[in-house]
PDBML (XML) file of the C-alpha atoms, coordinates in Angstrom:
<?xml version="1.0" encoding="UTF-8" ?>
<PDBx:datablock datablockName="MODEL"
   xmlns:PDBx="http://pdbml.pdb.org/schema/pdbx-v50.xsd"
   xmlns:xsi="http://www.w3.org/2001/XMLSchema-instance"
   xsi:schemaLocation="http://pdbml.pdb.org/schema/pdbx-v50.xsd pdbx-v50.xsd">
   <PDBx:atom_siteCategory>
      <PDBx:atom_site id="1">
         <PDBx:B_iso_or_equiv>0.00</PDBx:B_iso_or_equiv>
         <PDBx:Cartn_x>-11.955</PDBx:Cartn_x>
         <PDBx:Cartn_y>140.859</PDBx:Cartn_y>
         <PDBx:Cartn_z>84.386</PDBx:Cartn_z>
         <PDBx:auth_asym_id>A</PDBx:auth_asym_id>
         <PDBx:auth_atom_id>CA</PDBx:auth_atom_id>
         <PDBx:auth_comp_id>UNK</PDBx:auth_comp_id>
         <PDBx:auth_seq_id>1</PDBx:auth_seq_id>
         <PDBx:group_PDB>ATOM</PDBx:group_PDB>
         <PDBx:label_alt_id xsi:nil="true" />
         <PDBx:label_asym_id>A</PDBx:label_asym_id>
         <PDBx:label_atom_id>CA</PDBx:label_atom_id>
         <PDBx:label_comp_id>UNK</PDBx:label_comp_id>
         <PDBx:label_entity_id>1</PDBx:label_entity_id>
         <PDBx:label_seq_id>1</PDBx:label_seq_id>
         <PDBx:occupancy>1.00</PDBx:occupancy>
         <PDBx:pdbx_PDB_model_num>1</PDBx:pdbx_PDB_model_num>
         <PDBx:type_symbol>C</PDBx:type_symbol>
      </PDBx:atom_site>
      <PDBx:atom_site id="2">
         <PDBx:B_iso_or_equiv>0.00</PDBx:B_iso_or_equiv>
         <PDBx:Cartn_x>-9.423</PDBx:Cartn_x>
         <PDBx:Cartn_y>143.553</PDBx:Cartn_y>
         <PDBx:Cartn_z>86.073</PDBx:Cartn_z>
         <PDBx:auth_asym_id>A</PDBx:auth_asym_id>
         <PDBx:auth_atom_id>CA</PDBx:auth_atom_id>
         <PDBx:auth_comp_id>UNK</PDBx:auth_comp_id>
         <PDBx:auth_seq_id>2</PDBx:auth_seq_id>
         <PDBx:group_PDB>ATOM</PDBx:group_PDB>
         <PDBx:label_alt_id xsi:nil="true" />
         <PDBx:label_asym_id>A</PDBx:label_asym_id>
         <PDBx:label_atom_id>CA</PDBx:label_atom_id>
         <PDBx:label_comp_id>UNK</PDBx:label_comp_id>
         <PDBx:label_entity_id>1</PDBx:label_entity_id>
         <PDBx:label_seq_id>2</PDBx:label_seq_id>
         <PDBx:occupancy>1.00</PDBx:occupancy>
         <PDBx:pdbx_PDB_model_num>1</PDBx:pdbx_PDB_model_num>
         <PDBx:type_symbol>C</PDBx:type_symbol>
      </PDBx:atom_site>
      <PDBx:atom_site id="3">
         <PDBx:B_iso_or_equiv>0.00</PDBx:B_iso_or_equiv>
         <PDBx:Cartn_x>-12.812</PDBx:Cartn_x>
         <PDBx:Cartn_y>145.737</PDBx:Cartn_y>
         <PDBx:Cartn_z>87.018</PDBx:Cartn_z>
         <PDBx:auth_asym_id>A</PDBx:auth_asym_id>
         <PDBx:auth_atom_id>CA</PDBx:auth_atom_id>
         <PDBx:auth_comp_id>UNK</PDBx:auth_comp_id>
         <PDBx:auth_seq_id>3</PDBx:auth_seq_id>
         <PDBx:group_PDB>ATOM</PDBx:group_PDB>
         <PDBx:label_alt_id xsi:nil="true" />
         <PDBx:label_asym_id>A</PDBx:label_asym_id>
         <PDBx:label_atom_id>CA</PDBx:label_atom_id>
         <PDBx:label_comp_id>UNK</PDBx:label_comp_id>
         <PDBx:label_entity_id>1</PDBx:label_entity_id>
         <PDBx:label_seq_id>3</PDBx:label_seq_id>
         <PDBx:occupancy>1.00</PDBx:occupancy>
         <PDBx:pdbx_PDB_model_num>1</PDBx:pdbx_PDB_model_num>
         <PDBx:type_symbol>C</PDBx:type_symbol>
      </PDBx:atom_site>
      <PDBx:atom_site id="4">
         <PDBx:B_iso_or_equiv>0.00</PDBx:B_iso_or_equiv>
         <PDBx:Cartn_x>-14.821</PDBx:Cartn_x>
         <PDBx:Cartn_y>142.550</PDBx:Cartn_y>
         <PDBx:Cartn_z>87.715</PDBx:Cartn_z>
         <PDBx:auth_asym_id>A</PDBx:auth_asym_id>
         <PDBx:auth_atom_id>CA</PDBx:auth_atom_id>
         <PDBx:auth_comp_id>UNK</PDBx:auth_comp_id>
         <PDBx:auth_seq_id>4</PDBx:auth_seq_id>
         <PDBx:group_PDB>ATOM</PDBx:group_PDB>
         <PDBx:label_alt_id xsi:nil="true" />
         <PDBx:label_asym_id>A</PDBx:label_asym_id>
         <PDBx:label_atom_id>CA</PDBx:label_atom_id>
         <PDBx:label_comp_id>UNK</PDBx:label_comp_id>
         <PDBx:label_entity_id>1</PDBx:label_entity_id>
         <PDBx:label_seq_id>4</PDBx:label_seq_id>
         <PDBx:occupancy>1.00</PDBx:occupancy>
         <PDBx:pdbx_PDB_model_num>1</PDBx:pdbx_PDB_model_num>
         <PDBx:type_symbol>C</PDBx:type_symbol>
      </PDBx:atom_site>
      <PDBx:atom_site id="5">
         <PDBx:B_iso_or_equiv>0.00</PDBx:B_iso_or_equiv>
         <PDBx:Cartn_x>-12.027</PDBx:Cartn_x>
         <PDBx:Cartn_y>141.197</PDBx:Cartn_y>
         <PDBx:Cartn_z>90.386</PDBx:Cartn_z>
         <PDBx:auth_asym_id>A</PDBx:auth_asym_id>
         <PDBx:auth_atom_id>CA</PDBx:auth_atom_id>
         <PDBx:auth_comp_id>UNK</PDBx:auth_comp_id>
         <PDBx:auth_seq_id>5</PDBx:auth_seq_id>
         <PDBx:group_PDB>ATOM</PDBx:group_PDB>
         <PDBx:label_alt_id xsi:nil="true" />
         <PDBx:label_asym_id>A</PDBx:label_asym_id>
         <PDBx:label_atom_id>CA</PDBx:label_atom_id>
         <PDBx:label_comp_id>UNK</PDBx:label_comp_id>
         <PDBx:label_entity_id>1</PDBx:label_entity_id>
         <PDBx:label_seq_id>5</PDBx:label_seq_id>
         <PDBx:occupancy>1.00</PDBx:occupancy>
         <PDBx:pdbx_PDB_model_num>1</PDBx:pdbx_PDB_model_num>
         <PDBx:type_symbol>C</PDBx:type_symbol>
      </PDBx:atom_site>
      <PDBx:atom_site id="6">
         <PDBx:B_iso_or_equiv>0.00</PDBx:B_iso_or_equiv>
         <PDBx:Cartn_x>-12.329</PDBx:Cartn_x>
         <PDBx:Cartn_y>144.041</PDBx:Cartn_y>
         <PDBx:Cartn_z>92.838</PDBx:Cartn_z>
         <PDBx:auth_asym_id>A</PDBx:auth_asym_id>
         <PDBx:auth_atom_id>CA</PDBx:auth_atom_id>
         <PDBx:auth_comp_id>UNK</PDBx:auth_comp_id>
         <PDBx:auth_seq_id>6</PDBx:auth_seq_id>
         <PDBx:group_PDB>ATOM</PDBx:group_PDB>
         <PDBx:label_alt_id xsi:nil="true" />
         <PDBx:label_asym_id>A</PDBx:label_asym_id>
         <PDBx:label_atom_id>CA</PDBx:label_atom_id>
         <PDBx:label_comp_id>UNK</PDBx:label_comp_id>
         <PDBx:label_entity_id>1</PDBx:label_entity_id>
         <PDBx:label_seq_id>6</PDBx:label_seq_id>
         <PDBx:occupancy>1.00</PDBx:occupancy>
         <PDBx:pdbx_PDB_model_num>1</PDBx:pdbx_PDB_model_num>
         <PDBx:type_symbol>C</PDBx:type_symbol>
      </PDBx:atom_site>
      <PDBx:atom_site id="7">
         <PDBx:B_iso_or_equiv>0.00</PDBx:B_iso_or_equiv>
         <PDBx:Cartn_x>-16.211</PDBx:Cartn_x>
         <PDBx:Cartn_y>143.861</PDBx:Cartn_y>
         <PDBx:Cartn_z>93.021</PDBx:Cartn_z>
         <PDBx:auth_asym_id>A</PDBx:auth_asym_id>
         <PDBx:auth_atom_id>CA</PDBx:auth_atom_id>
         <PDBx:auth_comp_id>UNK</PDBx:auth_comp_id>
         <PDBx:auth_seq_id>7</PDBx:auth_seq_id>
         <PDBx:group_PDB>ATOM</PDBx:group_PDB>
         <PDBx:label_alt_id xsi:nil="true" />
         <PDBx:label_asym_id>A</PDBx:label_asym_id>
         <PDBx:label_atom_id>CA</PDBx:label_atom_id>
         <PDBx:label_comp_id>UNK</PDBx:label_comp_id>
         <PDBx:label_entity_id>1</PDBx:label_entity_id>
         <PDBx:label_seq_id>7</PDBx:label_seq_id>
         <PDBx:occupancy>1.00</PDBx:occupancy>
         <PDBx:pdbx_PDB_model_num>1</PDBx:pdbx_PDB_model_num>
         <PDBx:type_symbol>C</PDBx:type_symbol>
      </PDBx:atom_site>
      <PDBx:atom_site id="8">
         <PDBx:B_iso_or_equiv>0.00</PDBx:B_iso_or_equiv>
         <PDBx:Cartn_x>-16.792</PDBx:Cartn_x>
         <PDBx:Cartn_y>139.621</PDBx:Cartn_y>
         <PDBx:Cartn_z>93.483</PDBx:Cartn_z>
         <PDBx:auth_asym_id>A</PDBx:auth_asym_id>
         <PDBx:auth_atom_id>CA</PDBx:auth_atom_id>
         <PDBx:auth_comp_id>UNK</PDBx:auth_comp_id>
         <PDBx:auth_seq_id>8</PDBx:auth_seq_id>
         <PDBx:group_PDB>ATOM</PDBx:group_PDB>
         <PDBx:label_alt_id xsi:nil="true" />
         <PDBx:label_asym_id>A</PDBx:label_asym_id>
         <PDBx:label_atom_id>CA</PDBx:label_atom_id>
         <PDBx:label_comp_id>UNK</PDBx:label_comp_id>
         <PDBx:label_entity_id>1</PDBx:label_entity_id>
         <PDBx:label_seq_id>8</PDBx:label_seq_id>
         <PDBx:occupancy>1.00</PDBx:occupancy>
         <PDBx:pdbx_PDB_model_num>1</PDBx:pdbx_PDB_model_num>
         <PDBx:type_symbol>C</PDBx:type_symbol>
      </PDBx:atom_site>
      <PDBx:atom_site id="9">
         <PDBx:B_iso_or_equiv>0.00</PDBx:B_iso_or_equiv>
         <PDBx:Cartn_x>-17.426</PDBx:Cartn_x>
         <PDBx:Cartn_y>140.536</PDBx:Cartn_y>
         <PDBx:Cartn_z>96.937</PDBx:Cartn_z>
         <PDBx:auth_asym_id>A</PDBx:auth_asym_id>
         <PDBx:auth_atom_id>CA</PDBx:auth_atom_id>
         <PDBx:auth_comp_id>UNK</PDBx:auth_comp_id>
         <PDBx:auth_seq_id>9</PDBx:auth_seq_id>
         <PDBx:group_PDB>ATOM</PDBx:group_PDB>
         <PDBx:label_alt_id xsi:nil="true" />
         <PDBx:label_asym_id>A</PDBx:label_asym_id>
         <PDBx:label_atom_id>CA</PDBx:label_atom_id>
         <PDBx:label_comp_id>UNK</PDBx:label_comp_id>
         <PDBx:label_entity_id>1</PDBx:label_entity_id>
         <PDBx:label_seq_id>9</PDBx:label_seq_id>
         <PDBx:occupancy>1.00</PDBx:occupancy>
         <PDBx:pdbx_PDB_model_num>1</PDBx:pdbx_PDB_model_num>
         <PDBx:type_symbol>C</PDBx:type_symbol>
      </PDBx:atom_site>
      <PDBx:atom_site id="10">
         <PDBx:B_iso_or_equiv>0.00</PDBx:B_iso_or_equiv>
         <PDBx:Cartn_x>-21.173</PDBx:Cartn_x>
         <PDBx:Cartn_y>142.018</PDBx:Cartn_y>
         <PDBx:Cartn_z>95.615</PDBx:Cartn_z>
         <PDBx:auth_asym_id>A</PDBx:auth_asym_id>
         <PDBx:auth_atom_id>CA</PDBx:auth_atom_id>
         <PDBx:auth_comp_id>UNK</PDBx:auth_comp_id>
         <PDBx:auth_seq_id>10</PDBx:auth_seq_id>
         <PDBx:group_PDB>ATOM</PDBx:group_PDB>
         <PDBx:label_alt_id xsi:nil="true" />
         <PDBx:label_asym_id>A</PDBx:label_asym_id>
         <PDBx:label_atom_id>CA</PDBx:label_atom_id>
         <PDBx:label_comp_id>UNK</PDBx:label_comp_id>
         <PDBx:label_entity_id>1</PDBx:label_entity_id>
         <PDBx:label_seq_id>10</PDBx:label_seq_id>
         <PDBx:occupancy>1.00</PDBx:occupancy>
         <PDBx:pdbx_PDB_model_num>1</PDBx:pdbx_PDB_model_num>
         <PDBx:type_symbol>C</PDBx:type_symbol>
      </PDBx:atom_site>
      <PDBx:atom_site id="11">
         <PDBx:B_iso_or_equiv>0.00</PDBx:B_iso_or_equiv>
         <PDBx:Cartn_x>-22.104</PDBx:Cartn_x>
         <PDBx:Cartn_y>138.397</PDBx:Cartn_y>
         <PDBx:Cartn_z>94.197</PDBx:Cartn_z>
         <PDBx:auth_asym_id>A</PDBx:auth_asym_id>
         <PDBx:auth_atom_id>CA</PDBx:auth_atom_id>
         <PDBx:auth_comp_id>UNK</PDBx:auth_comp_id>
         <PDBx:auth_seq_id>11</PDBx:auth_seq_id>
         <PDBx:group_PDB>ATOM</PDBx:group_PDB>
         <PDBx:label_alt_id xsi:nil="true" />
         <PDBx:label_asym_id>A</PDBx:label_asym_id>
         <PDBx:label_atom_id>CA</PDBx:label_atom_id>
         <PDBx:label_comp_id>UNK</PDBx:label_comp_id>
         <PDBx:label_entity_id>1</PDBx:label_entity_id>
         <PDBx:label_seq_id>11</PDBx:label_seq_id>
         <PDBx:occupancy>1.00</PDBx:occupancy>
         <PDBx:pdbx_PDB_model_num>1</PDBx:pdbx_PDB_model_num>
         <PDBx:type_symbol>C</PDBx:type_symbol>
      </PDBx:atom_site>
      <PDBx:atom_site id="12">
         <PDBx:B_iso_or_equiv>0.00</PDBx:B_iso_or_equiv>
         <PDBx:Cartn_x>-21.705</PDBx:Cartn_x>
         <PDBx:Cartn_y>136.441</PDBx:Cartn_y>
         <PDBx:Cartn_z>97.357</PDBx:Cartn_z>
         <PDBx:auth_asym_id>A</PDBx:auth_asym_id>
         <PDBx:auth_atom_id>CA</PDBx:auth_atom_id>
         <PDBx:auth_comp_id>UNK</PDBx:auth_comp_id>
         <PDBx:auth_seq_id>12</PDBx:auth_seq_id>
         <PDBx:group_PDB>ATOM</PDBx:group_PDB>
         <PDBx:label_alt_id xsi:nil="true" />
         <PDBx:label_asym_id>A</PDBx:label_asym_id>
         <PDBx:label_atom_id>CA</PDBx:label_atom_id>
         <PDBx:label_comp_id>UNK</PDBx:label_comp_id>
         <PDBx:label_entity_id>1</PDBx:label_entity_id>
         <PDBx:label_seq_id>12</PDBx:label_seq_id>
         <PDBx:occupancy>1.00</PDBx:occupancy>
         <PDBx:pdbx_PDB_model_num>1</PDBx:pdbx_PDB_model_num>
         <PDBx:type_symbol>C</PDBx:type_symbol>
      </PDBx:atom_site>
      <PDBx:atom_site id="13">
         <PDBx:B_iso_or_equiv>0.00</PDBx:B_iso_or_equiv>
         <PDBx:Cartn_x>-23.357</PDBx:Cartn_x>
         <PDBx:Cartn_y>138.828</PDBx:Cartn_y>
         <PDBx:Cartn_z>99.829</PDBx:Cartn_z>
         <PDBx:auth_asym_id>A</PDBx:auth_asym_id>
         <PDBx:auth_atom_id>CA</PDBx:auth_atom_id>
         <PDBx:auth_comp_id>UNK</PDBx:auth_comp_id>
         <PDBx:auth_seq_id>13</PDBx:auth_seq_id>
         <PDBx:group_PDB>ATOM</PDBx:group_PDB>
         <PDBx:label_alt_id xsi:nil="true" />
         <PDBx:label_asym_id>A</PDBx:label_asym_id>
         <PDBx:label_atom_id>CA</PDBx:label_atom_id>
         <PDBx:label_comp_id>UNK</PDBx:label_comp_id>
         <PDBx:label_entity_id>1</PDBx:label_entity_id>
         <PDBx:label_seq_id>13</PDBx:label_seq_id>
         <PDBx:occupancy>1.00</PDBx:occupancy>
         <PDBx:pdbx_PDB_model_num>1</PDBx:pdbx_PDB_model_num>
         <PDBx:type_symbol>C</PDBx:type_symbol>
      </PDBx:atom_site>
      <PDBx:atom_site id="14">
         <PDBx:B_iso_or_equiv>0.00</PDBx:B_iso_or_equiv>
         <PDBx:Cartn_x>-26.062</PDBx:Cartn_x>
         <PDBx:Cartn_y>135.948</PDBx:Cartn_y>
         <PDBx:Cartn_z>100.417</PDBx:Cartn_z>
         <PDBx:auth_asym_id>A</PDBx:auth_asym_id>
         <PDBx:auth_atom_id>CA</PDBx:auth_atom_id>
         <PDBx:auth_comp_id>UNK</PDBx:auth_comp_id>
         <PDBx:auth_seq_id>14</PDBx:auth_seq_id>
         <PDBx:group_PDB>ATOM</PDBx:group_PDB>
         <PDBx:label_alt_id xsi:nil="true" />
         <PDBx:label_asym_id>A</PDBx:label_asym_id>
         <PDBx:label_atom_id>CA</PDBx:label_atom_id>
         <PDBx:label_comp_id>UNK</PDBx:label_comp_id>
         <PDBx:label_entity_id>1</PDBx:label_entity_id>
         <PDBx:label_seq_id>14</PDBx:label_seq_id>
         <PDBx:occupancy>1.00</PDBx:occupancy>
         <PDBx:pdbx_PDB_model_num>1</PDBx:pdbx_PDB_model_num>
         <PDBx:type_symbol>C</PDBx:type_symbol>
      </PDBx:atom_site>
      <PDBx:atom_site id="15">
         <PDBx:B_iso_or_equiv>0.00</PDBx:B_iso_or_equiv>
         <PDBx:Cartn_x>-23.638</PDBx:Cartn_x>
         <PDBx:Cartn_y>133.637</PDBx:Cartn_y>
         <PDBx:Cartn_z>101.368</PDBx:Cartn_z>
         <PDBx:auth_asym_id>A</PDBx:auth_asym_id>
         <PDBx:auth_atom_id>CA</PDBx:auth_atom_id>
         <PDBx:auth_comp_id>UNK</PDBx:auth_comp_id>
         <PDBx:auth_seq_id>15</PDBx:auth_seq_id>
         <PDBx:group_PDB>ATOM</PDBx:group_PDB>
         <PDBx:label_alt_id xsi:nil="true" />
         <PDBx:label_asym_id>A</PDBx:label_asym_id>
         <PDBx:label_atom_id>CA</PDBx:label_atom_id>
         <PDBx:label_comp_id>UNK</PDBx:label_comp_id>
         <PDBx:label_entity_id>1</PDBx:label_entity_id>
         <PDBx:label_seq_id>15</PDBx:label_seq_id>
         <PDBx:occupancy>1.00</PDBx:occupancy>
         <PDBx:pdbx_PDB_model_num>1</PDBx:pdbx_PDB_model_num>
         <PDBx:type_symbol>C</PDBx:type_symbol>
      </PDBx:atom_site>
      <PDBx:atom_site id="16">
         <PDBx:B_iso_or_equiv>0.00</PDBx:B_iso_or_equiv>
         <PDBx:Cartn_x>-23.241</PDBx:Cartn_x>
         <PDBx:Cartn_y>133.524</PDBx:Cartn_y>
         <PDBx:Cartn_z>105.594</PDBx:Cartn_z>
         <PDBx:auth_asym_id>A</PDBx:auth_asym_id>
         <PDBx:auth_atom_id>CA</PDBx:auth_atom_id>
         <PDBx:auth_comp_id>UNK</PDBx:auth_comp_id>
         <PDBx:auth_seq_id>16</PDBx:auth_seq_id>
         <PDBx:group_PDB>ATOM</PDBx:group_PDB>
         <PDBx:label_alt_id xsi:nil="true" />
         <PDBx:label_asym_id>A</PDBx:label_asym_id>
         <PDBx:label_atom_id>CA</PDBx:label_atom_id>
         <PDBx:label_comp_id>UNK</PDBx:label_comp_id>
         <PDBx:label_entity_id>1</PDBx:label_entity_id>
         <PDBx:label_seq_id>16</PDBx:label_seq_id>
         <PDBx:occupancy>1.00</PDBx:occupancy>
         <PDBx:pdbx_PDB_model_num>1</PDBx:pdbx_PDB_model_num>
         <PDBx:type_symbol>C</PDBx:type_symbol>
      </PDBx:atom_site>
      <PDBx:atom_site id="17">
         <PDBx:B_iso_or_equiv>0.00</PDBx:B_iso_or_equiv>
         <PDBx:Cartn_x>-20.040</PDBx:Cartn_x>
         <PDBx:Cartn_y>135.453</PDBx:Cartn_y>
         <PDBx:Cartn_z>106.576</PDBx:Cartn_z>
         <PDBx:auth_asym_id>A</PDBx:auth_asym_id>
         <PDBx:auth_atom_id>CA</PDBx:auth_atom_id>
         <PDBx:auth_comp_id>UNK</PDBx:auth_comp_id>
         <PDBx:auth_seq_id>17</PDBx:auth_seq_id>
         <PDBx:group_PDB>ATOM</PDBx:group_PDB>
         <PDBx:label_alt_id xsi:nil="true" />
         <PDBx:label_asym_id>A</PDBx:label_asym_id>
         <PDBx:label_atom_id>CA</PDBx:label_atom_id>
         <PDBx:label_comp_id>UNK</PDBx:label_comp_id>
         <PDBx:label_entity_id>1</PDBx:label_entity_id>
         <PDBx:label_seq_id>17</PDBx:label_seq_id>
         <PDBx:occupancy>1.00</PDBx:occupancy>
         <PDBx:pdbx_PDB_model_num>1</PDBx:pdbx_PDB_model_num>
         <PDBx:type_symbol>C</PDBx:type_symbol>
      </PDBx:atom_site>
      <PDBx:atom_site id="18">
         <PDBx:B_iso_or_equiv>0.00</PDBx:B_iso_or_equiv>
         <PDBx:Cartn_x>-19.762</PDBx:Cartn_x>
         <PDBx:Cartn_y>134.647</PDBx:Cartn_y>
         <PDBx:Cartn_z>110.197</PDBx:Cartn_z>
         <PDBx:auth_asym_id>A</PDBx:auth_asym_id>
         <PDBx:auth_atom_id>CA</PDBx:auth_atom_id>
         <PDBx:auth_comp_id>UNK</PDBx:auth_comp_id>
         <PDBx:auth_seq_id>18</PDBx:auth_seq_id>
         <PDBx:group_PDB>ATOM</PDBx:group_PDB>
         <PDBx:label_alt_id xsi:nil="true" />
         <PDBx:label_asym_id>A</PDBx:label_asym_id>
         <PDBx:label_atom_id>CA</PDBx:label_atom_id>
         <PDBx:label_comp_id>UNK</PDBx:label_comp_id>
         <PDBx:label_entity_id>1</PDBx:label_entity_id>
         <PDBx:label_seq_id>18</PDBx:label_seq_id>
         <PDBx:occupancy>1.00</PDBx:occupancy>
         <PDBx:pdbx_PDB_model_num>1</PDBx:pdbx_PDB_model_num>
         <PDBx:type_symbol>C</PDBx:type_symbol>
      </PDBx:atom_site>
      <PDBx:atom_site id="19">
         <PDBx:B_iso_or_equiv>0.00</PDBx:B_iso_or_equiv>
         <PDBx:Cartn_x>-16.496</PDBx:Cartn_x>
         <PDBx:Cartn_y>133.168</PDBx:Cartn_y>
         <PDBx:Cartn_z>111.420</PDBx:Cartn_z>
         <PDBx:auth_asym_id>A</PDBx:auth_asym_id>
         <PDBx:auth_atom_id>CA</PDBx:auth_atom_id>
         <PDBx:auth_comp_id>UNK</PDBx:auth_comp_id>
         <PDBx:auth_seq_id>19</PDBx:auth_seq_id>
         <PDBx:group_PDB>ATOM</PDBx:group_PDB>
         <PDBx:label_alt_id xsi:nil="true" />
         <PDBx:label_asym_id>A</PDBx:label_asym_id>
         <PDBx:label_atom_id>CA</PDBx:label_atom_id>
         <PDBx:label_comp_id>UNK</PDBx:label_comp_id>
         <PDBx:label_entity_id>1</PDBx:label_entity_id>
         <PDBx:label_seq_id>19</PDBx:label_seq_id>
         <PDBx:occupancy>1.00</PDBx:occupancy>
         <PDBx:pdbx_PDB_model_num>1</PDBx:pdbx_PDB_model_num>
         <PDBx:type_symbol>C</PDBx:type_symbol>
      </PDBx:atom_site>
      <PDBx:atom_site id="20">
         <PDBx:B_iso_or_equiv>0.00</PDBx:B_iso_or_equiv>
         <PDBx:Cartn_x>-16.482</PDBx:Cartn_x>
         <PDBx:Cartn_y>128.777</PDBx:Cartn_y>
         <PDBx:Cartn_z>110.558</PDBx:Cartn_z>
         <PDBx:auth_asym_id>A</PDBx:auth_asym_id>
         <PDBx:auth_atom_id>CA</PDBx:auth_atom_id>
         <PDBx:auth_comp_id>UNK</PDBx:auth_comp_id>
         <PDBx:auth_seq_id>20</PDBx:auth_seq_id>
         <PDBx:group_PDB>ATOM</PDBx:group_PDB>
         <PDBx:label_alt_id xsi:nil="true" />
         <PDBx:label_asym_id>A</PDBx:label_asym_id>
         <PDBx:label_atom_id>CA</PDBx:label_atom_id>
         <PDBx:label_comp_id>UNK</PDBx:label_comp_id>
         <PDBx:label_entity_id>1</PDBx:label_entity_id>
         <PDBx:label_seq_id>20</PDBx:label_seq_id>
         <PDBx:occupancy>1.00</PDBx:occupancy>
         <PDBx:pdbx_PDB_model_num>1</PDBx:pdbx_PDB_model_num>
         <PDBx:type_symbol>C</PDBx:type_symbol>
      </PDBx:atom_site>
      <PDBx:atom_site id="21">
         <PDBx:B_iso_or_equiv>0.00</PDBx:B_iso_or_equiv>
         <PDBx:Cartn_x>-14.537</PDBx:Cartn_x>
         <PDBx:Cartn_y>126.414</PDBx:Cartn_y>
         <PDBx:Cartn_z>112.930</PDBx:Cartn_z>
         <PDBx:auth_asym_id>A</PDBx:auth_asym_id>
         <PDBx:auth_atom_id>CA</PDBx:auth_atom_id>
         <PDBx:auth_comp_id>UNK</PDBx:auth_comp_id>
         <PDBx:auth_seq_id>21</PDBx:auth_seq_id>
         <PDBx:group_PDB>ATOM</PDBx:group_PDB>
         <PDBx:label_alt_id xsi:nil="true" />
         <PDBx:label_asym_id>A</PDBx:label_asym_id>
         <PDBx:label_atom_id>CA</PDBx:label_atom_id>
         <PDBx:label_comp_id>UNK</PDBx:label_comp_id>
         <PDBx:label_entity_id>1</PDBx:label_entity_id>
         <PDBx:label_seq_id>21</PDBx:label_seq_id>
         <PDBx:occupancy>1.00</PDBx:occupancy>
         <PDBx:pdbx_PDB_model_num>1</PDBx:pdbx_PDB_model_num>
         <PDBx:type_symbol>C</PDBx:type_symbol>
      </PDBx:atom_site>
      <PDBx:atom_site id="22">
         <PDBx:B_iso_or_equiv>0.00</PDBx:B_iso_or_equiv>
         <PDBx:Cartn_x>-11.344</PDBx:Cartn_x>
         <PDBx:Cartn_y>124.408</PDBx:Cartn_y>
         <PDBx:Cartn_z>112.177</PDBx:Cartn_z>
         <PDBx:auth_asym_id>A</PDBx:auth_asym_id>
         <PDBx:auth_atom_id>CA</PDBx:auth_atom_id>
         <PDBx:auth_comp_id>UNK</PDBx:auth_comp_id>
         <PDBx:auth_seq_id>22</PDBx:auth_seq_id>
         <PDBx:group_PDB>ATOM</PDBx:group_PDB>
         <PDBx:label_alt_id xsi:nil="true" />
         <PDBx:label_asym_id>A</PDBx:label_asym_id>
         <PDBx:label_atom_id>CA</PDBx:label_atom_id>
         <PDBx:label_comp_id>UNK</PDBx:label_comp_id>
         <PDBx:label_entity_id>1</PDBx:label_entity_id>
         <PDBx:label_seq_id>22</PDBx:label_seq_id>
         <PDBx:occupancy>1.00</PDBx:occupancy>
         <PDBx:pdbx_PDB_model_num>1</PDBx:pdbx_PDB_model_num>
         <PDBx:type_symbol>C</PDBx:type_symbol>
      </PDBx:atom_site>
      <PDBx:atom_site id="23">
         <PDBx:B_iso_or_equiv>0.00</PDBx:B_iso_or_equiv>
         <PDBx:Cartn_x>-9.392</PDBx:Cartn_x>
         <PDBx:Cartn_y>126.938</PDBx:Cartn_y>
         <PDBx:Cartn_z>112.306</PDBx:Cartn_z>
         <PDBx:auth_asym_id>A</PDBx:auth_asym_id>
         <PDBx:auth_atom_id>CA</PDBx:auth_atom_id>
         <PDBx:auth_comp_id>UNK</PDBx:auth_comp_id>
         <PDBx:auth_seq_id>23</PDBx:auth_seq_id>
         <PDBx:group_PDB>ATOM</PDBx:group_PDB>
         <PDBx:label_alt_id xsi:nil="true" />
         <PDBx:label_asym_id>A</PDBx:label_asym_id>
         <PDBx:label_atom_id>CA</PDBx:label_atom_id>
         <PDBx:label_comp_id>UNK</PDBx:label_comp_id>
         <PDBx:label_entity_id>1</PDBx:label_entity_id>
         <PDBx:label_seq_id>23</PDBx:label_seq_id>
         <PDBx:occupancy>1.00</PDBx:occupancy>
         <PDBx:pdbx_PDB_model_num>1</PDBx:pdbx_PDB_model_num>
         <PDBx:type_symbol>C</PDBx:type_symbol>
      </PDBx:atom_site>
      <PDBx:atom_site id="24">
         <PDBx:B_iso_or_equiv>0.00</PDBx:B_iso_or_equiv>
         <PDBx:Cartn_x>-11.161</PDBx:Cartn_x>
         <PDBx:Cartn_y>128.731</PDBx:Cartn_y>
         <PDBx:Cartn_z>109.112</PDBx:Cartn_z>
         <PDBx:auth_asym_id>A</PDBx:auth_asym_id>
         <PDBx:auth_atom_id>CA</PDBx:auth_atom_id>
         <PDBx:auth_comp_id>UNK</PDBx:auth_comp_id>
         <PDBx:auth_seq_id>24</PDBx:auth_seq_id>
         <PDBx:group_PDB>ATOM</PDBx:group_PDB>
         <PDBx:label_alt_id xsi:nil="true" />
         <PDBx:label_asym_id>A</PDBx:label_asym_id>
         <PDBx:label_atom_id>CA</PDBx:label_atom_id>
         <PDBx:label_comp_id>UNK</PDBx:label_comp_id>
         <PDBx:label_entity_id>1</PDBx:label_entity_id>
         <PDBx:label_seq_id>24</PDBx:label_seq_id>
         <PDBx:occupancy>1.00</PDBx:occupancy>
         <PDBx:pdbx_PDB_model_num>1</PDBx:pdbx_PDB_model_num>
         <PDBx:type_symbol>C</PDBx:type_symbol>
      </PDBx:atom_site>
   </PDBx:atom_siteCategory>
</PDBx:datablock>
């Protein structure tokens, strides 16, 4: 989990990572 943690970010490069509104 400690080695897993630093690399989530490869497992949601699909998702859209533009700025959202609302204040997000």
């Amino acid at each position: 989990l400690t080695y897993q943690r630093s690399r989530l970010v490869r497992s949601w490069t699909h998702l859209e990572r533009q700025r959202g509104g609302a204040g997000f």
